[in-house]
C-alpha atoms as a PDB file:
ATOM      1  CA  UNK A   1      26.372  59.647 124.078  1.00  0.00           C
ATOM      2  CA  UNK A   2      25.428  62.487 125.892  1.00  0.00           C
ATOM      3  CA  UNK A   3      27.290  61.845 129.225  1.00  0.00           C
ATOM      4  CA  UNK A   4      30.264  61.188 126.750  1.00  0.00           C
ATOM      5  CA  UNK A   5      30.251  64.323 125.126  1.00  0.00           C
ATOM      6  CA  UNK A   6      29.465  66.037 128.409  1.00  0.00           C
ATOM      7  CA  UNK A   7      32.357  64.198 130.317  1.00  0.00           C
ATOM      8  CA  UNK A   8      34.862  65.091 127.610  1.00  0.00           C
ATOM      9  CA  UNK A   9      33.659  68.683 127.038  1.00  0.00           C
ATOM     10  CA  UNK A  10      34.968  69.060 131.110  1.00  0.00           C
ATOM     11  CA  UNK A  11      37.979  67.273 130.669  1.00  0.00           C
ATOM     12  CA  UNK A  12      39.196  69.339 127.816  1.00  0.00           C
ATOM     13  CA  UNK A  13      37.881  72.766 129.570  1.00  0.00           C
ATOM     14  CA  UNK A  14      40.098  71.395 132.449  1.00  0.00           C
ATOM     15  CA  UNK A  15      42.518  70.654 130.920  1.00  0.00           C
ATOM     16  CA  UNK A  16      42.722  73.940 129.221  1.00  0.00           C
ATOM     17  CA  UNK A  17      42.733  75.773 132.202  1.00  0.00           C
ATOM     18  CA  UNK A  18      45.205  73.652 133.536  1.00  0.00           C
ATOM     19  CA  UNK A  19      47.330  74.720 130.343  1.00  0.00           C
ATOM     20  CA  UNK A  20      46.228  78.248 131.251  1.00  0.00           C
ATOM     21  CA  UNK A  21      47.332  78.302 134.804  1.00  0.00           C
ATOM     22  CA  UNK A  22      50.893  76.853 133.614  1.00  0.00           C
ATOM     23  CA  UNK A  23      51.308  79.485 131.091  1.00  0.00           C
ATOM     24  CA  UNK A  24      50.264  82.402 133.163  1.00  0.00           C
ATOM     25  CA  UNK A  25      53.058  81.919 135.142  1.00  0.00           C
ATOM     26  CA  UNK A  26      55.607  81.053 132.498  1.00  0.00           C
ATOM     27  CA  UNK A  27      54.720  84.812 131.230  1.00  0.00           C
ATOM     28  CA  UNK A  28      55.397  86.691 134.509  1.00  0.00           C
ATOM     29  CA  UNK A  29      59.026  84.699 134.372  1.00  0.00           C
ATOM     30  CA  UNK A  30      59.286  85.847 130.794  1.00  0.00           C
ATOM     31  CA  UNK A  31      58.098  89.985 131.483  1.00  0.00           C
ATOM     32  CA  UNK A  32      61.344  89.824 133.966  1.00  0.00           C
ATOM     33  CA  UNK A  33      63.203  87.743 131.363  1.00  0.00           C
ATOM     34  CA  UNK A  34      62.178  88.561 127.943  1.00  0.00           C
ATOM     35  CA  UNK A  35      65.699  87.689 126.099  1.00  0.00           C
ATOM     36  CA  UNK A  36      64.523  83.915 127.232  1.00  0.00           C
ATOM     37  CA  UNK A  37      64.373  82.240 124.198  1.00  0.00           C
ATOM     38  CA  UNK A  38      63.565  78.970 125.710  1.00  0.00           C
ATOM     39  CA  UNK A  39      60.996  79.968 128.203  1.00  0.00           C
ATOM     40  CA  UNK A  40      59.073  81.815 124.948  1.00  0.00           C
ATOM     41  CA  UNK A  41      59.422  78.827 123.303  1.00  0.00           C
ATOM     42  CA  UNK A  42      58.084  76.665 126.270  1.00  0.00           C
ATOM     43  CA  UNK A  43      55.214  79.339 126.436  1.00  0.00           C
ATOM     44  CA  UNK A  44      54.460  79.271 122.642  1.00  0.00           C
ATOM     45  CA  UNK A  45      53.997  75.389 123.155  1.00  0.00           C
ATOM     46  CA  UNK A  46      51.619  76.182 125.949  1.00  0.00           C
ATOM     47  CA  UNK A  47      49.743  78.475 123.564  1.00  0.00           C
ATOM     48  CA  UNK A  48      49.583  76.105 121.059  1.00  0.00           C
ATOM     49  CA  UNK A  49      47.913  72.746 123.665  1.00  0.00           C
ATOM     50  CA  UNK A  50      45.568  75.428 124.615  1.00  0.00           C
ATOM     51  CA  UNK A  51      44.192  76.102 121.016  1.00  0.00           C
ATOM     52  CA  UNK A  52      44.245  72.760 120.628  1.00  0.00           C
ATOM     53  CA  UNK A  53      41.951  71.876 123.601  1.00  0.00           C
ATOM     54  CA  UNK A  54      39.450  74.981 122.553  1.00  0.00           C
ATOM     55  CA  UNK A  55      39.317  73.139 119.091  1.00  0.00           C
ATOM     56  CA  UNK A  56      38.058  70.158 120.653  1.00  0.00           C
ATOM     57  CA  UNK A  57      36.015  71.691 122.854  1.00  0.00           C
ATOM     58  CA  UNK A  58      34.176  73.338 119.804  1.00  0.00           C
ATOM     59  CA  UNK A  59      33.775  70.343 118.218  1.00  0.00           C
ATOM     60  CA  UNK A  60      32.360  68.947 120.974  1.00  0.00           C
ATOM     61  CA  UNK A  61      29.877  71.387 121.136  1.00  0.00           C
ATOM     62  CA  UNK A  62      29.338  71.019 117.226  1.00  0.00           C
ATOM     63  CA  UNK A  63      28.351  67.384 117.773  1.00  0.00           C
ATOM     64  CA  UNK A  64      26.023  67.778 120.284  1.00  0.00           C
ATOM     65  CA  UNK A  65      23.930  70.122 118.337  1.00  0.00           C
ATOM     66  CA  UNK A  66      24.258  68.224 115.460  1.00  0.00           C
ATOM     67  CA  UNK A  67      22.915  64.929 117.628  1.00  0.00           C
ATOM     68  CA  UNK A  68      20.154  66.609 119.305  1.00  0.00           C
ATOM     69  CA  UNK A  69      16.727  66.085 117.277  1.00  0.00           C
ATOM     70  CA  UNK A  70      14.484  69.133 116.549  1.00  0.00           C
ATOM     71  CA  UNK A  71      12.317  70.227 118.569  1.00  0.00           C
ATOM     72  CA  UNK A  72       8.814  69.057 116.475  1.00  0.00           C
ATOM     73  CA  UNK A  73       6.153  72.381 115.896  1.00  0.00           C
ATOM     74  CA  UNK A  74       2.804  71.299 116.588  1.00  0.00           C
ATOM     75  CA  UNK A  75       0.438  72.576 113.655  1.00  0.00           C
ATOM     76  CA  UNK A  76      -2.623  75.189 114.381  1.00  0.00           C
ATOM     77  CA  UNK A  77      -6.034  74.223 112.246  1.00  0.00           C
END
């Protein structure tokens, strides 16, 4: 499960950056353009993959703690 969790944790932080790269530029269009109702909508879509993708990501991370077994303490006498 581990290689899962690893392999999807990169896709999604990919992915997001991806998402991020694509936006970025949308934005400088819109700063020239800002009566552009579509292109802020088009951007506000972006905005909204991107949050989705960090969700995931956390709860990727969330599951991976919760999988990984404690660490055991070894007890002094």
């Amino acid at each position: 499960m581990g290689n899962h969790t690893l392999a999807s944790k990169d896709l999604w932080k990919r992915q997001r950056a991806d998402l991020s790269d694509k936006r970025n530029a949308l934005f400088k269009n819109y700063l020239r353009n800002p009566h552009d109702l579509e292109l802020g909508l088009e951007i506000k879509k972006i905005d909204d993959e991107i949050a989705e993708c960090t969700d995931k990501m956390k709860r990727e991370n969330l599951l991976e703690r919760k999988t990984k077994p404690l660490p055991v303490a070894v007890a002094k006498n």
